[in-house]
C-alpha atoms as a PDB file:
ATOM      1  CA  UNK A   1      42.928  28.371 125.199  1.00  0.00           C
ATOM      2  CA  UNK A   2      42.197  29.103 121.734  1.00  0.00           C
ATOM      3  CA  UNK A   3      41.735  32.714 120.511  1.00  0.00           C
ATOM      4  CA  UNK A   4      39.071  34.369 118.236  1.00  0.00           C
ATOM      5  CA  UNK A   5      40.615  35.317 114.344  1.00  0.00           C
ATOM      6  CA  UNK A   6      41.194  38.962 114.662  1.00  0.00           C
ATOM      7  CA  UNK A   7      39.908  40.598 111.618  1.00  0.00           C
ATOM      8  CA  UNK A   8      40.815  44.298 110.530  1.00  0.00           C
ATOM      9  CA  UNK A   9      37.756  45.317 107.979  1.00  0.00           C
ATOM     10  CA  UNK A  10      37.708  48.535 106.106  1.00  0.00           C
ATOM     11  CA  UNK A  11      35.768  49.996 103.308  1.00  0.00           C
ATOM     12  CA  UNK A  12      35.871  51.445 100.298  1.00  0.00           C
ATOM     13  CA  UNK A  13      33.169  52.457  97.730  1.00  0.00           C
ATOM     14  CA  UNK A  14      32.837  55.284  95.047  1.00  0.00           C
ATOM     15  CA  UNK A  15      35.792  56.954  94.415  1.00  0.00           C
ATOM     16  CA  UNK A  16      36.721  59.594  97.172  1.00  0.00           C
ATOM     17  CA  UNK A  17      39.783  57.684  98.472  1.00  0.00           C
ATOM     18  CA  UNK A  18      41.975  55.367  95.675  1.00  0.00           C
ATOM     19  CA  UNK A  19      43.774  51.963  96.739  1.00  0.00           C
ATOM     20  CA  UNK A  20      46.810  53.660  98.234  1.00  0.00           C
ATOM     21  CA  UNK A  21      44.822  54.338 101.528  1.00  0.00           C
ATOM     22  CA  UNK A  22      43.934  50.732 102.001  1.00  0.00           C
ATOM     23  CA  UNK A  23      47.261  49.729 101.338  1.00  0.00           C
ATOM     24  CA  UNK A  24      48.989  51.838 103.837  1.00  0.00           C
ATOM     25  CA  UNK A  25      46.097  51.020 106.158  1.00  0.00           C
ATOM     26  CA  UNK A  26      47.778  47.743 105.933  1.00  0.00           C
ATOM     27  CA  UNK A  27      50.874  48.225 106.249  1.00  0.00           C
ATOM     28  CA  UNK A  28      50.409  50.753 109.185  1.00  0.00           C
ATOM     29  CA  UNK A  29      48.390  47.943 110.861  1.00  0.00           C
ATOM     30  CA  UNK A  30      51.051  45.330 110.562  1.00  0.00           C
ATOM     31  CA  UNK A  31      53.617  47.578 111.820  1.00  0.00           C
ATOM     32  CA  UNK A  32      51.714  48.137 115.329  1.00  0.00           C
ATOM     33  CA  UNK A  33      49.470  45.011 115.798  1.00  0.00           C
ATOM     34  CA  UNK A  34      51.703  41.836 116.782  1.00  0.00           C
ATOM     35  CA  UNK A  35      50.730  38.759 115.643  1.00  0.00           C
ATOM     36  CA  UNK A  36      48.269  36.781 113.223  1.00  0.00           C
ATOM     37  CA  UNK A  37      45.519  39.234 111.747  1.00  0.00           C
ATOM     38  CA  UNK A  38      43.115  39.240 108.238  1.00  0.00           C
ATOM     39  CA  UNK A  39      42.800  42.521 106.625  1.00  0.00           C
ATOM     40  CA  UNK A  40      39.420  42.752 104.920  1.00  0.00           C
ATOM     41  CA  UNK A  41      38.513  45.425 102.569  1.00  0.00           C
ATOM     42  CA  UNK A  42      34.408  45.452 102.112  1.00  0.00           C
ATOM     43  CA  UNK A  43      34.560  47.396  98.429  1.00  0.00           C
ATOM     44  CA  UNK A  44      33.065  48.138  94.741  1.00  0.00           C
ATOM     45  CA  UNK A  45      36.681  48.500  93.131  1.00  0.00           C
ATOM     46  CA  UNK A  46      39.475  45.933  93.779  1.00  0.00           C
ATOM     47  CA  UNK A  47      41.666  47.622  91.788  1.00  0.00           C
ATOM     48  CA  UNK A  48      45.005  48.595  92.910  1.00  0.00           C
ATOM     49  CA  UNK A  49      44.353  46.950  96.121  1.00  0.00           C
ATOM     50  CA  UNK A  50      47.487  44.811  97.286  1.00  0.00           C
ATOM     51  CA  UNK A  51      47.411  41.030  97.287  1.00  0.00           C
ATOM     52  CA  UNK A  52      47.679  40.562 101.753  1.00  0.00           C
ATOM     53  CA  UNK A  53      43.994  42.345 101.877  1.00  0.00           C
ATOM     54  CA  UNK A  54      40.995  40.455 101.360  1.00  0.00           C
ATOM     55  CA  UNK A  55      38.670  42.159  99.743  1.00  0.00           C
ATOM     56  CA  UNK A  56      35.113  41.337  99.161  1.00  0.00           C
ATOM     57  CA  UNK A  57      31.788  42.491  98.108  1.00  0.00           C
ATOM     58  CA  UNK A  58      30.169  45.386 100.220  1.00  0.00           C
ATOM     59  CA  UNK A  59      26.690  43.472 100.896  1.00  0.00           C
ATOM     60  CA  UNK A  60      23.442  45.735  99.971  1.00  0.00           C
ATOM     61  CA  UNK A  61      21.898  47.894 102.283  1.00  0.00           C
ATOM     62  CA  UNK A  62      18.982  48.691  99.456  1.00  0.00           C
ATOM     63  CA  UNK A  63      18.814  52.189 100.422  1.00  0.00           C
ATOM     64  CA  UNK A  64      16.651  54.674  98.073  1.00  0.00           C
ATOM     65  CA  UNK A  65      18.903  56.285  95.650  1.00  0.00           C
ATOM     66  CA  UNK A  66      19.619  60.295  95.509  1.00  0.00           C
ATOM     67  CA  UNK A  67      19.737  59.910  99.575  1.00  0.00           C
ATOM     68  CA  UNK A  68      22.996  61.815 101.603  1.00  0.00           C
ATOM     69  CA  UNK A  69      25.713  59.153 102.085  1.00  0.00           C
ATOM     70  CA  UNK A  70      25.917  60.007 105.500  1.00  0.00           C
ATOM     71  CA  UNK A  71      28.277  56.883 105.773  1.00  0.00           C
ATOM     72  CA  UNK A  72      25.054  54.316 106.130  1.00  0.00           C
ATOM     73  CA  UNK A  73      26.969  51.716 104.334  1.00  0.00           C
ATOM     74  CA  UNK A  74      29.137  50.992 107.172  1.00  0.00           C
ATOM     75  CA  UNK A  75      26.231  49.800 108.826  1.00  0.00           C
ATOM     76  CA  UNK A  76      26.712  46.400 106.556  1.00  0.00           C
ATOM     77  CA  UNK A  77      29.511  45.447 108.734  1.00  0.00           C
ATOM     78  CA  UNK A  78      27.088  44.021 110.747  1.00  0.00           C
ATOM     79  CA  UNK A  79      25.480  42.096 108.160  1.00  0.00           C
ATOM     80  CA  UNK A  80      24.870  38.207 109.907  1.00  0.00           C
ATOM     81  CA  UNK A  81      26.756  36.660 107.858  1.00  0.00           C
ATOM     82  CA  UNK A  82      29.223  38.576 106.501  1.00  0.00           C
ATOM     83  CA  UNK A  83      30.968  36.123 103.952  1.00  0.00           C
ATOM     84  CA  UNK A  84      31.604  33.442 106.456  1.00  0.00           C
ATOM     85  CA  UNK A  85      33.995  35.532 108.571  1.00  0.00           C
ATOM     86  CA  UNK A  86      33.833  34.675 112.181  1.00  0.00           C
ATOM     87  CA  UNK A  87      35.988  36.188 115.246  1.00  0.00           C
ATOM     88  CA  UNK A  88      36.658  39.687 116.149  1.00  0.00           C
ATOM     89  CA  UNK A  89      36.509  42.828 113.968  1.00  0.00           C
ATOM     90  CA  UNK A  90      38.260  45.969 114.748  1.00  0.00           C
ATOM     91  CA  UNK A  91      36.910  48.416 111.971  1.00  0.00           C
ATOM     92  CA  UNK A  92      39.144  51.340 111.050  1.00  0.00           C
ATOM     93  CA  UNK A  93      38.326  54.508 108.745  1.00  0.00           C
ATOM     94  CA  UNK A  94      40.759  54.350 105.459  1.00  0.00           C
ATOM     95  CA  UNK A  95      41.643  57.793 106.218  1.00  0.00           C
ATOM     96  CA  UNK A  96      43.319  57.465 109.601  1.00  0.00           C
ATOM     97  CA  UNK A  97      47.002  57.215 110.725  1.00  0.00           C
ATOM     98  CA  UNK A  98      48.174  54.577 112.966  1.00  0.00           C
ATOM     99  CA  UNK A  99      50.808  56.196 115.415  1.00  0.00           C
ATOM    100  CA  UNK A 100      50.691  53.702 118.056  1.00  0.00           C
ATOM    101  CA  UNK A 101      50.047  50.231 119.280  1.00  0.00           C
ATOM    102  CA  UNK A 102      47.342  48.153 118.132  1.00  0.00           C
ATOM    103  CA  UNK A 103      47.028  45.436 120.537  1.00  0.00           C
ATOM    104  CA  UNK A 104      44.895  47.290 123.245  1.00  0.00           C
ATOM    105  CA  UNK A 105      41.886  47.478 120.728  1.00  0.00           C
ATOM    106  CA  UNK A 106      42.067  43.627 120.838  1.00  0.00           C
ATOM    107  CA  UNK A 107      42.081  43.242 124.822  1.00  0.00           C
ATOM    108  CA  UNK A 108      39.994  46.050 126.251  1.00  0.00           C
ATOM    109  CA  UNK A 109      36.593  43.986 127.673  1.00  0.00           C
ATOM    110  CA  UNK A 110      33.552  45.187 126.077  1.00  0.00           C
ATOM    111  CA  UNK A 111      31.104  43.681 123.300  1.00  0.00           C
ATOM    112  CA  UNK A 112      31.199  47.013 121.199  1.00  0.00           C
ATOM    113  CA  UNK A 113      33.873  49.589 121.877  1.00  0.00           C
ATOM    114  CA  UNK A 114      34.277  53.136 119.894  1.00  0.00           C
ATOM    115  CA  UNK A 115      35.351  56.258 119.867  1.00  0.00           C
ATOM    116  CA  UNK A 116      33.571  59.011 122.241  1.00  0.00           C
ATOM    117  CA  UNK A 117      32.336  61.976 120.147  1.00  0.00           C
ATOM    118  CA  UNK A 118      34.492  64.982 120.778  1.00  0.00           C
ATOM    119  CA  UNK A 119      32.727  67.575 120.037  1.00  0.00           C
ATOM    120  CA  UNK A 120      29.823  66.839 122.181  1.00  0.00           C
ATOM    121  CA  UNK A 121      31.042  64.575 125.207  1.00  0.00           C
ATOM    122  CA  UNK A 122      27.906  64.951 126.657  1.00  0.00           C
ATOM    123  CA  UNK A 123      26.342  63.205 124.498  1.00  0.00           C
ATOM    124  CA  UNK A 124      26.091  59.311 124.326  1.00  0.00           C
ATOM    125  CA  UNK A 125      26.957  59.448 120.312  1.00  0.00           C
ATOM    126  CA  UNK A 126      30.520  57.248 119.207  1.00  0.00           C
ATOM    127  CA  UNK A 127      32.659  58.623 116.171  1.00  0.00           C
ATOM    128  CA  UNK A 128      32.553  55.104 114.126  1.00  0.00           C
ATOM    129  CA  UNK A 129      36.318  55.582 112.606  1.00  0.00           C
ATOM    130  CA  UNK A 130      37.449  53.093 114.884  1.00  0.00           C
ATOM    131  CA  UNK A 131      35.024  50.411 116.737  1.00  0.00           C
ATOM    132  CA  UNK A 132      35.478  46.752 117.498  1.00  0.00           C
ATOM    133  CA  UNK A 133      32.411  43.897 117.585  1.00  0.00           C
ATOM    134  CA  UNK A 134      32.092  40.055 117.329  1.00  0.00           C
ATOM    135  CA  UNK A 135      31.251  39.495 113.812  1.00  0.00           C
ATOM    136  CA  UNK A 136      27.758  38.071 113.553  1.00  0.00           C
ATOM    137  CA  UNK A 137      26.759  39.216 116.926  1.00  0.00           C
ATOM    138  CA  UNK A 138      24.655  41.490 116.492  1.00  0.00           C
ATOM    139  CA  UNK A 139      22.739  41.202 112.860  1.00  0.00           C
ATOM    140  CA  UNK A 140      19.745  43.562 114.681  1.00  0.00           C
ATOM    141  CA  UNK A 141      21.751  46.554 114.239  1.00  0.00           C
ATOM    142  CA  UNK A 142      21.464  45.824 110.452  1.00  0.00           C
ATOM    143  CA  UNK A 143      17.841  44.630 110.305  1.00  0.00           C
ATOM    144  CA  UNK A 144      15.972  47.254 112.420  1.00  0.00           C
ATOM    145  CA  UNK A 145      17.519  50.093 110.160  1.00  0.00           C
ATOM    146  CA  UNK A 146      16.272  48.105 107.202  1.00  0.00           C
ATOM    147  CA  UNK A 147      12.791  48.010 107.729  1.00  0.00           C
ATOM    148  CA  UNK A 148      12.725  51.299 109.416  1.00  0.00           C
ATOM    149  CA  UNK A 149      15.251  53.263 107.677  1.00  0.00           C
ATOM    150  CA  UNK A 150      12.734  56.034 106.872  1.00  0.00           C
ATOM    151  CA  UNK A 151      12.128  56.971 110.524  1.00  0.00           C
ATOM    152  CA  UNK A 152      16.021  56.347 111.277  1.00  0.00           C
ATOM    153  CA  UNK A 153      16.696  58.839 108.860  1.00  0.00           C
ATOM    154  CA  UNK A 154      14.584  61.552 110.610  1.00  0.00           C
ATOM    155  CA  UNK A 155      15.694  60.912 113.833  1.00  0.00           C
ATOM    156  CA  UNK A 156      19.532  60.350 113.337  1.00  0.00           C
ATOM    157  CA  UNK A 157      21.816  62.147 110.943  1.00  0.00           C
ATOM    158  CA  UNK A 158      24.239  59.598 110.357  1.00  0.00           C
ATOM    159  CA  UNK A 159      25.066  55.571 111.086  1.00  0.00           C
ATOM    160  CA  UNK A 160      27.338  56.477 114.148  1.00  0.00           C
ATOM    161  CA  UNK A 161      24.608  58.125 115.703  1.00  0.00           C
ATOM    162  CA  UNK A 162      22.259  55.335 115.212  1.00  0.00           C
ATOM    163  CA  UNK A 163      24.610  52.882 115.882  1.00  0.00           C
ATOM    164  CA  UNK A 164      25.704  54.202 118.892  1.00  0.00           C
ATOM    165  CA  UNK A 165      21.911  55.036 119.948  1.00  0.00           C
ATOM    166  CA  UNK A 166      21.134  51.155 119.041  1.00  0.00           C
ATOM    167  CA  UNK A 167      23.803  49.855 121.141  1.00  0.00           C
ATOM    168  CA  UNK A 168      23.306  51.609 124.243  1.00  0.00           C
ATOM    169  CA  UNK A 169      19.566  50.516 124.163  1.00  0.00           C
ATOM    170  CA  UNK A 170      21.381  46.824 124.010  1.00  0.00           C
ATOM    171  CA  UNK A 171      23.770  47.804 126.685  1.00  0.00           C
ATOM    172  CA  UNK A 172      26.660  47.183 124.944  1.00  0.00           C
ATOM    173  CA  UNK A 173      27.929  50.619 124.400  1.00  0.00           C
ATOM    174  CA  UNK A 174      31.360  51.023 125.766  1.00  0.00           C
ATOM    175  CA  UNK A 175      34.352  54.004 124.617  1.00  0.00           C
ATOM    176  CA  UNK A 176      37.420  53.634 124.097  1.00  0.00           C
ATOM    177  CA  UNK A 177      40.090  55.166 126.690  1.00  0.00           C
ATOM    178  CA  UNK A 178      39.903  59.051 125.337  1.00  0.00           C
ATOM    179  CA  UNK A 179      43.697  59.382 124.380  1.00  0.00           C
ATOM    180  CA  UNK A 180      44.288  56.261 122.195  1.00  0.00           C
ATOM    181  CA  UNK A 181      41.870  58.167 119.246  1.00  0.00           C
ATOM    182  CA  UNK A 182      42.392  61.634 118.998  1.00  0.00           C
ATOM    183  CA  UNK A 183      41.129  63.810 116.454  1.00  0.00           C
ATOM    184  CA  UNK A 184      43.917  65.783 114.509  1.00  0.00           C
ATOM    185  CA  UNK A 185      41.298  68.729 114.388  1.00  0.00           C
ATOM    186  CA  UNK A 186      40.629  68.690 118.107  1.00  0.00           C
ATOM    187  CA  UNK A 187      43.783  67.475 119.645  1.00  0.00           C
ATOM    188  CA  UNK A 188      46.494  67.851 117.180  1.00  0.00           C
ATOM    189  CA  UNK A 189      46.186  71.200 115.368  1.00  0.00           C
ATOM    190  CA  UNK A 190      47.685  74.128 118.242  1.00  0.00           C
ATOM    191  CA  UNK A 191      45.366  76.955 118.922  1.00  0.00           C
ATOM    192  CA  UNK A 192      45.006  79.793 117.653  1.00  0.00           C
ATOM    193  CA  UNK A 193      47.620  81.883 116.964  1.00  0.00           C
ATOM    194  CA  UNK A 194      49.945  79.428 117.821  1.00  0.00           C
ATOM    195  CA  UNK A 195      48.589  77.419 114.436  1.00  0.00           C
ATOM    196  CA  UNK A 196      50.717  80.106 112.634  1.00  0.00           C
ATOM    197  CA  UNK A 197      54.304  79.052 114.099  1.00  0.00           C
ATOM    198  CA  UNK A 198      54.186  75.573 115.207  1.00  0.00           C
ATOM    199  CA  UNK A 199      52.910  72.263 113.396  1.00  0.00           C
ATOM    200  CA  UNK A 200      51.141  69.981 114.984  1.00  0.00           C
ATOM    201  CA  UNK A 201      51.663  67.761 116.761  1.00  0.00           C
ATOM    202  CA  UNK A 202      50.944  63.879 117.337  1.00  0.00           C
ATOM    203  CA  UNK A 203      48.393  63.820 120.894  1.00  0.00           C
ATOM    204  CA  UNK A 204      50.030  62.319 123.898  1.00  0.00           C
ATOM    205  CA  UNK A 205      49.836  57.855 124.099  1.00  0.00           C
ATOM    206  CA  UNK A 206      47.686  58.464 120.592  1.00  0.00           C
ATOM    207  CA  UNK A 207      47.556  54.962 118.907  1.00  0.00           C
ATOM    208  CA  UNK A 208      45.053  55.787 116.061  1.00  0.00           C
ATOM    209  CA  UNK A 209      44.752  59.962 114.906  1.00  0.00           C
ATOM    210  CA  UNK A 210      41.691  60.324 113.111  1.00  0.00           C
ATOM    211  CA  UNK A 211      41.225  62.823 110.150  1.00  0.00           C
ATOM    212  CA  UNK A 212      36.970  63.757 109.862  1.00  0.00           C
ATOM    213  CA  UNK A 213      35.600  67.119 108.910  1.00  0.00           C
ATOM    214  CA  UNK A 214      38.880  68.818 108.174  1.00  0.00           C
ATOM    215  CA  UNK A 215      41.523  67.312 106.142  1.00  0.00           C
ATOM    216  CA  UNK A 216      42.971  63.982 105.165  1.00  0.00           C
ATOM    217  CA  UNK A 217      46.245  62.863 105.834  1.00  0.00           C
ATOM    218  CA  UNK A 218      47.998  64.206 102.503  1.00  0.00           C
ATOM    219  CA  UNK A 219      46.396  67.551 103.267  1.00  0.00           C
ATOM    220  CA  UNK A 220      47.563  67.534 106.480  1.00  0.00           C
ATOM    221  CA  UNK A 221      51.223  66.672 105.581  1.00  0.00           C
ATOM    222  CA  UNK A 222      50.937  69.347 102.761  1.00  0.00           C
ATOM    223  CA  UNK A 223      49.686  71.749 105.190  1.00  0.00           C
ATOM    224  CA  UNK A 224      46.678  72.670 103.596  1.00  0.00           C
ATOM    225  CA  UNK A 225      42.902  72.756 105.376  1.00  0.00           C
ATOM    226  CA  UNK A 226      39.793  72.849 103.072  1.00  0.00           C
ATOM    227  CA  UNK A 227      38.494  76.163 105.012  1.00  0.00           C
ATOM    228  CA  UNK A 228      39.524  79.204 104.367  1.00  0.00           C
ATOM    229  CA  UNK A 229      41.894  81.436 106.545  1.00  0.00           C
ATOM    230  CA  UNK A 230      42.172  78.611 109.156  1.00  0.00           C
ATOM    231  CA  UNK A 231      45.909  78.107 108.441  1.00  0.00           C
ATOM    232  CA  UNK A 232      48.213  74.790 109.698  1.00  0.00           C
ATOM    233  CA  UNK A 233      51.680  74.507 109.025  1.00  0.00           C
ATOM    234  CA  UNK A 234      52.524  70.430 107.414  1.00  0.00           C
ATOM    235  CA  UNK A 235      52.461  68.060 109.987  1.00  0.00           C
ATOM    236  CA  UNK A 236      55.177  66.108 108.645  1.00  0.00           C
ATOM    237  CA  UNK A 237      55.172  63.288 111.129  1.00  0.00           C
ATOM    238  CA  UNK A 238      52.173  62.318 109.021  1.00  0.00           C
ATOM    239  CA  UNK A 239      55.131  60.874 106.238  1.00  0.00           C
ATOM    240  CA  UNK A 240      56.390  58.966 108.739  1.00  0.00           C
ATOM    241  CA  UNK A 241      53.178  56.451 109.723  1.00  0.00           C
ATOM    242  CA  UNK A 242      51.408  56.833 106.675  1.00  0.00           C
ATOM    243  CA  UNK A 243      53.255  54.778 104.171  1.00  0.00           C
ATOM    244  CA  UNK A 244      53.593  52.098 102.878  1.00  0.00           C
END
């Protein structure tokens, strides 16, 4: 039986993270997914970018300018036709560390897995670091928020949330198992006081740590945290995943 192309698509636009993070996004990736995969790289800068990732346009989501990122542009993954790919998509942050096997992400069931918030569990809302979807499948998720984008904004306050609120409503909505995407600020940083003598740590079977709200993996292998008097000492198993 044939298999559907795996795809890994990231994205990059403006100028917060530089080429280095997509190319030891790649090279992390190789290292734990086996077999045959295309990297894509949906950006506005090319540069720097190593020659194994394919990277193409990011296609325009025609949103009025001045607006609060709030990471909307990641909703053009699900653009209908997005550059003729076809086959699976696993989508990954360019911020997080691969510490684990990949392979799961491809074989789970489900027509749109992600992340289950942590913060609010309760609640039916995905973190969108890490998500998989058939490419082309589902070109509604892109074309609702364009011609209602002004209510979508008052009602959500980001794409994950609206993703994940738009996908449940299709019935589609499906997590992926809790330990294979823990956060580094909820799982991997000890409590307090511990913080202050020992490092953290990598979670427990975690396959993909992901870095939102705190610090990014240099800062996190420095040791440093962008609040104040919340201390971490360097987590230096970040040196050994995220590299090239």
């Amino acid at each position: 039986m044939q298999t559907s192309q795996r795809h890994i698509i990231c994205m990059k636009w403006g100028t917060k993270y530089g080429p280095e993070y997509v190319n030891r996004l790649y090279a992390m990736v190789r290292r734990h997914l086996t077999g045959h995969f295309n990297m894509v790289c949906l950006t506005d800068d090319v540069k720097g970018i190593r020659s194994e990732v394919q990277c193409l346009p990011i296609p325009a989501l025609d949103l009025p300018p001045g607006i609060p990122e709030r990471g909307w542009t990641k909703l053009a993954s699900f653009t209908k036709d997005l550059h003729g790919l076809t086959g699976t998509a696993l989508f990954l942050d360019v911020d997080v560390v691969i510490t684990g096997s990949l392979d799961g992400f491809f074989e789970v069931p489900g027509k749109f897995m992600i992340i289950h918030d942590y913060k609010r569990p309760w609640r039916i809302t995905g973190n969108s670091s890490v998500y998989r979807y058939e490419l082309g499948a589902h070109p509604e998720v892109l074309e609702y928020f364009r011609n209602n984008f002004e209510s979508i904004r008052q009602q959500f306050r980001n794409e994950q949330a609206y993703l994940s609120d738009f996908m449940n409503r299709l019935g589609h909505l499906a997590y992926w198992p809790a330990e294979w995407c823990p956060s580094f600020k909820y799982h991997s940083i000890p409590k307090w006081p511990t913080n202050y003598w020992t490092a953290p740590q990598i979670p427990s079977d975690a396959r993909i740590v992901i870095f939102h709200g705190e610090c990014n993996p240099p800062d996190a292998l420095a040791g440093k945290r962008n609040r104040r008097f919340r201390f971490i000492k360097p987590a230096l198993w970040v040196a050994e995943h995220w590299k090239e």
